[in-house]
Protein backbone atom coordinates (compact mmCIF):
# COMPACT_ATOMS: atom_id res chain seq x y z
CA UNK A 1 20.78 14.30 3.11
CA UNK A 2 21.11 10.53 3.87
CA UNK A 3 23.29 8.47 2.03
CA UNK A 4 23.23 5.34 0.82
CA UNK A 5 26.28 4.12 2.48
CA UNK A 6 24.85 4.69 6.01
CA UNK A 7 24.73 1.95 8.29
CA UNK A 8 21.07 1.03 9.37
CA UNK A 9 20.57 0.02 13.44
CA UNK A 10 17.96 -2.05 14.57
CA UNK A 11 15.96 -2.95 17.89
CA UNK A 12 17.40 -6.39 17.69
CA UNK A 13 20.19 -7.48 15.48
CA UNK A 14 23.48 -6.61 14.16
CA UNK A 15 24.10 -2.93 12.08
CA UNK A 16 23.27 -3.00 8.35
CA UNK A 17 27.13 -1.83 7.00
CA UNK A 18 25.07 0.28 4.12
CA UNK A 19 20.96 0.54 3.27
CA UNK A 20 20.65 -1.59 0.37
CA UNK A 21 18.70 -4.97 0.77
CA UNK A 22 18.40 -7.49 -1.44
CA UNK A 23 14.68 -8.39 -2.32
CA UNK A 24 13.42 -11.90 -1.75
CA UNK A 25 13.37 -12.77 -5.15
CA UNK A 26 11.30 -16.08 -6.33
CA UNK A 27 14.06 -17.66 -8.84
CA UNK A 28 13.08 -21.45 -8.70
CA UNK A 29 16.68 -22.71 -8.45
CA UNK A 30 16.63 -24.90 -5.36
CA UNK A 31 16.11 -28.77 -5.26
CA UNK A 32 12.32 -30.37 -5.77
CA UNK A 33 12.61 -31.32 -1.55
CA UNK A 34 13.29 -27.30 -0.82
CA UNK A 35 17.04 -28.20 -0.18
CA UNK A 36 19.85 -25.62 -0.77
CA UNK A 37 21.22 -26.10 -4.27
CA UNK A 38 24.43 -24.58 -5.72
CA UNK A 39 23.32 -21.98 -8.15
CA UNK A 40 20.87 -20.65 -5.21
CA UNK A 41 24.20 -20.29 -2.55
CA UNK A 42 25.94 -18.73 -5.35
CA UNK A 43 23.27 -16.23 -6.30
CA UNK A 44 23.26 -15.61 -2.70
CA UNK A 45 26.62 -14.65 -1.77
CA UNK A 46 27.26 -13.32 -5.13
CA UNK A 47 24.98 -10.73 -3.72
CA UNK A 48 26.53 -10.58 -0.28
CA UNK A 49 30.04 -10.42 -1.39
CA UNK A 50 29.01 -7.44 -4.26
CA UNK A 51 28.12 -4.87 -1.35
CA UNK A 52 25.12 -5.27 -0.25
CA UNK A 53 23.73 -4.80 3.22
CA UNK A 54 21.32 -7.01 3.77
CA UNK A 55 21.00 -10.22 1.66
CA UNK A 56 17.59 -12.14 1.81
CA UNK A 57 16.73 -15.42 0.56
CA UNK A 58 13.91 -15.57 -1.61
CA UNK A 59 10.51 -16.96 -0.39
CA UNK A 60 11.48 -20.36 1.74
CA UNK A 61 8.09 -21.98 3.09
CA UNK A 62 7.30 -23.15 6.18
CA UNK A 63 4.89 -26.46 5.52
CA UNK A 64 5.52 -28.66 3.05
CA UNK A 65 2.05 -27.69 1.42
CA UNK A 66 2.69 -24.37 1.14
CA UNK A 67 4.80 -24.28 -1.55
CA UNK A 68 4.39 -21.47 -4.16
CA UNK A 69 6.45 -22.52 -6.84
CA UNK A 70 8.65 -25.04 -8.12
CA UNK A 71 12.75 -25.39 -7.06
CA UNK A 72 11.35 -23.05 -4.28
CA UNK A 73 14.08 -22.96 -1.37
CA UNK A 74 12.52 -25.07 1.27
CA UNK A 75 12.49 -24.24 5.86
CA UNK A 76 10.01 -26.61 7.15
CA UNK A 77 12.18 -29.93 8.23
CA UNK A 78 15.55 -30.49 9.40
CA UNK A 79 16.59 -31.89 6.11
CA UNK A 80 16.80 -28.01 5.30
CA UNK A 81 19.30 -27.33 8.11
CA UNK A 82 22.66 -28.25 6.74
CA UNK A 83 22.44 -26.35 3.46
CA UNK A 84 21.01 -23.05 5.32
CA UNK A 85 23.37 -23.09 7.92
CA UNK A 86 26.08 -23.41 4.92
CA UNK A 87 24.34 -20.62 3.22
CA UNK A 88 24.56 -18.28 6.21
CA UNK A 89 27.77 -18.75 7.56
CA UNK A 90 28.89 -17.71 3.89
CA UNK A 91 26.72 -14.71 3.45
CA UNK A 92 27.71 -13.94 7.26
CA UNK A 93 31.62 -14.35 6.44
CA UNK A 94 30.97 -11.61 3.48
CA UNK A 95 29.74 -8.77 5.76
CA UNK A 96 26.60 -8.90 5.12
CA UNK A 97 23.23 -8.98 7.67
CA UNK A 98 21.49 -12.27 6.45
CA UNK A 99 18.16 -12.85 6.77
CA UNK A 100 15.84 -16.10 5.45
CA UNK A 101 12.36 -14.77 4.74
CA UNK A 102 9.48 -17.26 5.73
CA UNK A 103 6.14 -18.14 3.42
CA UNK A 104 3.33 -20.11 2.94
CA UNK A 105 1.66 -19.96 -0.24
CA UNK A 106 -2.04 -20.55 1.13
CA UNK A 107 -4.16 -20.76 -2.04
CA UNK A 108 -1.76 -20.28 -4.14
CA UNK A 109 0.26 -23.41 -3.59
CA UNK A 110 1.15 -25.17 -6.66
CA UNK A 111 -0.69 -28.59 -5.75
CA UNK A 112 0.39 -30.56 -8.80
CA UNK A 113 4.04 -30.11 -6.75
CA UNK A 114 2.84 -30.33 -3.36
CA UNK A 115 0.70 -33.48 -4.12
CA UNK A 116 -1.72 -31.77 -1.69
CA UNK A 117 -4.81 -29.45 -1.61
CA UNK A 118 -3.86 -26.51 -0.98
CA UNK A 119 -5.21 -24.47 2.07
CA UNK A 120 -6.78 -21.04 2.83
CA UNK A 121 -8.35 -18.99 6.00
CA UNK A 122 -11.64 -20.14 3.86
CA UNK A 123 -12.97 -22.33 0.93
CA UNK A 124 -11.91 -21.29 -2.39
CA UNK A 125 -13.54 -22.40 -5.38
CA UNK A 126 -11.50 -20.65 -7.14
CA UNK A 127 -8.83 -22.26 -6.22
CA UNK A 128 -9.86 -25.38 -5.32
CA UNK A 129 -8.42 -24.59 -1.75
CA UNK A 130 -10.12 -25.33 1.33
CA UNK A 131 -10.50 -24.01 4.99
CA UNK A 132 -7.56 -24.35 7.53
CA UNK A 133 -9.35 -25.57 10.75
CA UNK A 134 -8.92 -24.18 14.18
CA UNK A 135 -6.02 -26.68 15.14
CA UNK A 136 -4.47 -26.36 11.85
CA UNK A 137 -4.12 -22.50 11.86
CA UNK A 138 -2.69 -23.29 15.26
CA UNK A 139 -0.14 -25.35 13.73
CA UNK A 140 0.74 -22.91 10.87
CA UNK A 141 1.17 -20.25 13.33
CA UNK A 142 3.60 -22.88 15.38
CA UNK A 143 5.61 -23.57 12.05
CA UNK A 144 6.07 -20.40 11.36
CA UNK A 145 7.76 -19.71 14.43
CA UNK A 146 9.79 -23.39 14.10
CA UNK A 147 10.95 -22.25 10.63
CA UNK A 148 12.28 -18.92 12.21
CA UNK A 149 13.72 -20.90 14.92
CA UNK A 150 15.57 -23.20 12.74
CA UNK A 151 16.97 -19.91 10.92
CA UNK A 152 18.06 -18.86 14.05
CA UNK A 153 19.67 -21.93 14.50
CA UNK A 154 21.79 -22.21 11.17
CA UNK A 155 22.69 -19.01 11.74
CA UNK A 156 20.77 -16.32 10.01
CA UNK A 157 20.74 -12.61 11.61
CA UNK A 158 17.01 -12.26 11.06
CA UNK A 159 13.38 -13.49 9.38
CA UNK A 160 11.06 -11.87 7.66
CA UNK A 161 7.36 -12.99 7.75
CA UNK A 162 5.82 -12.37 4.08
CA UNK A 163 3.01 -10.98 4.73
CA UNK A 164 2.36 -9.17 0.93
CA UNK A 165 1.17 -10.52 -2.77
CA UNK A 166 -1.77 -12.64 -1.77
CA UNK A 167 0.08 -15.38 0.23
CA UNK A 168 -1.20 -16.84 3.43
CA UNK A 169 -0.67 -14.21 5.70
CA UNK A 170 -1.76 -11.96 3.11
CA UNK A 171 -4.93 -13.99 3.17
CA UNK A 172 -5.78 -14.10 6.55
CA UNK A 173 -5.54 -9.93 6.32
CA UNK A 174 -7.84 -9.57 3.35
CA UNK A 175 -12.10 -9.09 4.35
CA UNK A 176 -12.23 -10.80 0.58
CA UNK A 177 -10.49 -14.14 1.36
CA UNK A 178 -10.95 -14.58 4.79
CA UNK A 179 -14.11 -15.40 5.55
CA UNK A 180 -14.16 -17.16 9.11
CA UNK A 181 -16.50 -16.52 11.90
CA UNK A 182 -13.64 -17.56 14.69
CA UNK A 183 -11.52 -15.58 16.29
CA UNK A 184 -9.18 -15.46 12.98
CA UNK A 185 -11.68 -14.01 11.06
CA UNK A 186 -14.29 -11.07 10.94
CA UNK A 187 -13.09 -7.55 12.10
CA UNK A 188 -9.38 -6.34 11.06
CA UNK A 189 -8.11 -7.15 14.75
CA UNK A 190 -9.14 -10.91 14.07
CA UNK A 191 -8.27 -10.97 10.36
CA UNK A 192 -4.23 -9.81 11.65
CA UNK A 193 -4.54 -12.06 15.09
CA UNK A 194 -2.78 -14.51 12.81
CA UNK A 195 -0.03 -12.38 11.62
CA UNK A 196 0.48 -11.00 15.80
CA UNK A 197 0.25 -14.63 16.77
CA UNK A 198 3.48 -15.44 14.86
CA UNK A 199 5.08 -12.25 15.84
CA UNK A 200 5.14 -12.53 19.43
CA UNK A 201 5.72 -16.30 19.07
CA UNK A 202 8.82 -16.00 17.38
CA UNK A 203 9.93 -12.92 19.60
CA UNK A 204 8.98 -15.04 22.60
CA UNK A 205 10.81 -18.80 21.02
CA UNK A 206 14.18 -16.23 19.61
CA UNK A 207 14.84 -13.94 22.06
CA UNK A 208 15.97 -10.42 21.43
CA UNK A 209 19.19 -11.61 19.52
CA UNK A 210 16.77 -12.35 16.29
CA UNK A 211 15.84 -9.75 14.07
CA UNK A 212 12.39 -9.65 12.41
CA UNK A 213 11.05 -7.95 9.51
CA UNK A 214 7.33 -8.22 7.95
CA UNK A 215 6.59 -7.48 4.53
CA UNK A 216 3.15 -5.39 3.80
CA UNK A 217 1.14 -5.01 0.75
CA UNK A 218 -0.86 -2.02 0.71
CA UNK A 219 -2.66 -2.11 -2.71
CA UNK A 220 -4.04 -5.72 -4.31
CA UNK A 221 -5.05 -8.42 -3.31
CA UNK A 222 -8.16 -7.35 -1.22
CA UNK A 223 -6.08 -5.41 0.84
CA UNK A 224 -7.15 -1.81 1.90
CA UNK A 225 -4.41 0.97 2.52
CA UNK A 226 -5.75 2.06 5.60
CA UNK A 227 -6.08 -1.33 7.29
CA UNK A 228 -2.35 -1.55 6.22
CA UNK A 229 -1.67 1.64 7.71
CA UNK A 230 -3.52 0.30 11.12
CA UNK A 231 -1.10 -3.12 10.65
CA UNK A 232 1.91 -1.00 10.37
CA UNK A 233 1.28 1.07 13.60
CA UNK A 234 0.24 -1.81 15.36
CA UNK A 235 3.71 -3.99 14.59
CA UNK A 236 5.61 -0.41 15.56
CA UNK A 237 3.44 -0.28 19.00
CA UNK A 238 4.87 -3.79 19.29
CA UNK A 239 8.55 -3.40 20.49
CA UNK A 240 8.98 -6.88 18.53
CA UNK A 241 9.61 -5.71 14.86
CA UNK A 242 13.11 -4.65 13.44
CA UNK A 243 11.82 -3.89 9.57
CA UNK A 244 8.46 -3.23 7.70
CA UNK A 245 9.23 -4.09 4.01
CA UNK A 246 6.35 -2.29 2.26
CA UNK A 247 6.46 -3.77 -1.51
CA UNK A 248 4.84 -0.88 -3.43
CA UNK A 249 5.04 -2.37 -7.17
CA UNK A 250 6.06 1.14 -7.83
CA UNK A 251 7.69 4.04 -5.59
CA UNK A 252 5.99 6.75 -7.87
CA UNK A 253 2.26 4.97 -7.01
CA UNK A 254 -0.01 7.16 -6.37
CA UNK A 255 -3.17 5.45 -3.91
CA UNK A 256 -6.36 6.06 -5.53
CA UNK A 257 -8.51 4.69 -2.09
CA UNK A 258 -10.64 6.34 0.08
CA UNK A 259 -9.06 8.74 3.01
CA UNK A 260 -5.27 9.46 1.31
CA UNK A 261 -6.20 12.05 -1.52
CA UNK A 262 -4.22 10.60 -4.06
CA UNK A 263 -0.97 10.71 -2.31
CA UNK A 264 1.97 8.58 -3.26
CA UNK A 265 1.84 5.28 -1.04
CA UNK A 266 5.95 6.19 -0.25
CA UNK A 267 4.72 9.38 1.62
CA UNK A 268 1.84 7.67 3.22
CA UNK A 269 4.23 4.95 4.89
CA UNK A 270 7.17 7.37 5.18
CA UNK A 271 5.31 9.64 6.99
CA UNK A 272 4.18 7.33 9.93
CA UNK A 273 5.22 8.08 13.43
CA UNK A 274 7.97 4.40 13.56
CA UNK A 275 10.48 5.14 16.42
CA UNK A 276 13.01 3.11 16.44
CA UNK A 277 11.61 0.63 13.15
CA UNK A 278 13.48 0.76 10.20
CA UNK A 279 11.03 1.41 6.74
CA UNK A 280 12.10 -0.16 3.86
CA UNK A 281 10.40 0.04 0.20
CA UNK A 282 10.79 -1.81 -2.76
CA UNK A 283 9.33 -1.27 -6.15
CA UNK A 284 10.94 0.07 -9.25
CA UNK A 285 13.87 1.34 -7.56
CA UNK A 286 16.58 0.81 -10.31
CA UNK A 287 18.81 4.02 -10.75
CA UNK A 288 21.06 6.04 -8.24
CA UNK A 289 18.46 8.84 -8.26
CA UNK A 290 15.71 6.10 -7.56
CA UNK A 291 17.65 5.27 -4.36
CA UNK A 292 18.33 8.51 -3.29
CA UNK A 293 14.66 9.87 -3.89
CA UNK A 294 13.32 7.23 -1.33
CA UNK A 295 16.33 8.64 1.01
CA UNK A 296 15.26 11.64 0.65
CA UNK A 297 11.52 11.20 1.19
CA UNK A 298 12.44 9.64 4.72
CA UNK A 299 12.77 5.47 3.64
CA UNK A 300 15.99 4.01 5.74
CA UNK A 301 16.25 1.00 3.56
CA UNK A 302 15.64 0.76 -0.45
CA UNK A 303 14.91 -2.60 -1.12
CA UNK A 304 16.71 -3.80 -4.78
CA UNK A 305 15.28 -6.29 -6.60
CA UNK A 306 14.93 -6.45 -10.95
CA UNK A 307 18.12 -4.34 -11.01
CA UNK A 308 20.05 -6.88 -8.08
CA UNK A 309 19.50 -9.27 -10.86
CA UNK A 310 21.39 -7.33 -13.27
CA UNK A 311 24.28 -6.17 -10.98
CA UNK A 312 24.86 -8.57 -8.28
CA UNK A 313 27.72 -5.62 -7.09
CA UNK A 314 25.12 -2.46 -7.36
CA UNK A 315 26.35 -1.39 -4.19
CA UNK A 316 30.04 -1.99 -4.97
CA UNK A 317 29.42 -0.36 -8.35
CA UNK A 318 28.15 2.95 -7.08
CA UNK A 319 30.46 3.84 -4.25
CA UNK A 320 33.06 3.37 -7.31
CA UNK A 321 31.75 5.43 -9.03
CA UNK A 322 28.75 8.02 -8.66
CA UNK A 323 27.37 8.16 -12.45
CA UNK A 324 26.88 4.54 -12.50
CA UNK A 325 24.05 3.98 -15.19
CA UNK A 326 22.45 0.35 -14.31
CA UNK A 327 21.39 -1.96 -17.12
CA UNK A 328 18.16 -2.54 -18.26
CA UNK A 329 16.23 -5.49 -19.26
CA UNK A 330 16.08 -7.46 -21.46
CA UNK A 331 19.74 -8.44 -22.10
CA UNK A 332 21.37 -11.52 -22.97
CA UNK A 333 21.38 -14.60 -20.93
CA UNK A 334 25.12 -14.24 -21.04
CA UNK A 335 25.12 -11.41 -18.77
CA UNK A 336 22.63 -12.87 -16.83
CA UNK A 337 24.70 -15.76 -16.11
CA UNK A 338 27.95 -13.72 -15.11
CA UNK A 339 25.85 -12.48 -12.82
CA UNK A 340 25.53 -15.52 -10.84
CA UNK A 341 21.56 -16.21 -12.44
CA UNK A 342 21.40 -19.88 -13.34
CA UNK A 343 19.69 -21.42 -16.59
CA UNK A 344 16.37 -22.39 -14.37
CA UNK A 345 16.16 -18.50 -12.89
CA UNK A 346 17.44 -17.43 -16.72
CA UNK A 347 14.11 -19.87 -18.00
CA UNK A 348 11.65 -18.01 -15.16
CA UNK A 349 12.53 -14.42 -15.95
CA UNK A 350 12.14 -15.36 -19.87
CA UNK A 351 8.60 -16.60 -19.66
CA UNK A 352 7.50 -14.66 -16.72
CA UNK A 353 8.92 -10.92 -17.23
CA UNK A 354 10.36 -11.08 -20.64
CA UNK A 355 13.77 -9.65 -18.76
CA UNK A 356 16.20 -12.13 -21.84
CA UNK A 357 16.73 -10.66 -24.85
CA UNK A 358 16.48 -13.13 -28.19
């Protein structure tokens, strides 16, 4: 039986001490320019410093108009470079494997904060976004792989490309949103060329010394579990991935689409022939018995997040003591603050997932 206190190898990249990883959690606590703020370096190594393995930044994007939400942590200009490399030679110094995970919001940029239209593989009227041209999905791809440079550069172990919850690359993957008739578009192998493009561009820029995750959606969003499943063994086939960070909304989900029989999406993904590529899942995972269950089913990394809020030591706190019970939300903003969340993350999780108690 695994245990949670296992260190985690990798292709490229240093050894995870334990398994637990902290989720890139949107918290809207950086500056309005993307620069590093204090409360965001002190939820940070807060984490780092209370045990766990691997501590990721939330959500940074990688063009200026592909911001998702505001006081989002910013990776697209050198004026980014001083507080990240700060950020990771802290998180570094704690034992921790630090990694800064790369976005673009696509259609779901926040334009009143961007100033700018937002963008998509294809008109949105929904949105109001509009199509990326040829040179500009060039460019995207080339900024994604300049952001992950510049990571490199201040001194981050590893990237992770977020590929999940409807964002751009999410986008460019679904046959519902992405609509072009170029080679970026039409057939799964053209709707991922995007995703594959940035892969082997920051594999070819980094080097082997660079770790690099990617973080799937399999449900939502137009995307289809089986395409996912054909994404997955592609980035394995690659030699180039480190991670897959499969965000399940819930480890228990059971996949009602066609071809799986309504297994649970953890056994579907667990399953998968992944040599030497670590599987990580996140998605209700909140008590000791939640962790070990996705040990047990064959995951090598439980991803933390809603509960890493709670207990910025989780890891700490359990190899203390084995019948540690883990809050639950909502609870004061009292605790929330001696937890290292700040009064603008304290705000978002009030009005967006009633986690504050009155």
């Amino acid at each position: 039986m695994s245990s949670p206190f296992d260190p985690v190898t990798f292709l490229h990249g240093p050894v995870m001490p334990n398994r637990f990883m902290l989720a890139p959690l949107t918290n809207q606590q950086s500056h309005a320019d993307g620069t590093l703020s204090e409360d965001e370096h002190r939820w940070l190594t807060m984490r780092a410093t209370g045990g766990f393995g691997l501590t990721m930044t939330c959500a940074a994007h990688v063009q200026a108009v592909g911001q998702g939400f505001p006081g989002q942590l910013g990776i697209f200009g050198e004026q980014h470079l001083e507080g990240l490399t700060r950020l990771a030679a802290d998180l570094n110094a704690a034992g921790t494997v630090s990694y800064a995970q790369l976005h673009h919001a696509g259609n779901r940029a926040v334009g009143d904060v961007t100033g700018q239209q937002p963008v998509c593989p294809s008109d949105d009227p929904e949105t109001g976004a509009r199509a990326l041209t040829g040179d500009e999905v060039q460019q995207v791809i080339a900024d994604f792989v300049a952001a992950a440079r510049r990571a490199q550069q201040a001194g981050f172990h590893g990237v992770e490309l977020h590929g999940a919850h409807g964002y751009l690359i999410c986008q460019f993957l679904s046959a519902e949103i992405n609509r072009r008739t170029d080679e970026y578009g039409g057939t799964l192998e053209g709707r991922a060329r995007l995703l594959f493009d940035i892969v082997a561009g920051i594999r070819r820029e980094c080097g082997p010394e660079l770790a690099l995750a990617v973080r799937l959606s399999p449900e939502r969003f137009g995307m289809q579990t089986a395409e996912i499943v054909e994404v997955y063994e592609r980035l394995v086939a690659s030699g180039d991935v480190d991670l897959i960070d499969m965000s399940l909304w819930d480890v228990r989900r059971v996949t009602d689409q066609p071809g799986f029989d309504d297994r649970p999406l953890l056994d579907v993904f667990a399953t998968l022939p992944r040599g030497e590529v670590r599987l990580g899942v996140a998605g209700k995972i909140h008590t000791p018995d939640d962790v070990q269950m996705v040990l047990d089913a064959g995951v090598d990394v439980p991803v933390l997040g809603r509960v890493a809020i709670l207990h910025h030591d989780y890891p700490r706190q359990l190899r203390a003591d084995a019948a540690f019970a883990p809050r639950r939300a909502p609870v004061p903003g009292d605790v929330l603050a001696a937890e290292g969340v700040s009064p603008s993350f304290v705000e978002y999780l009030a009005n967006t997932f009633r986690f504050v108690a009155d």
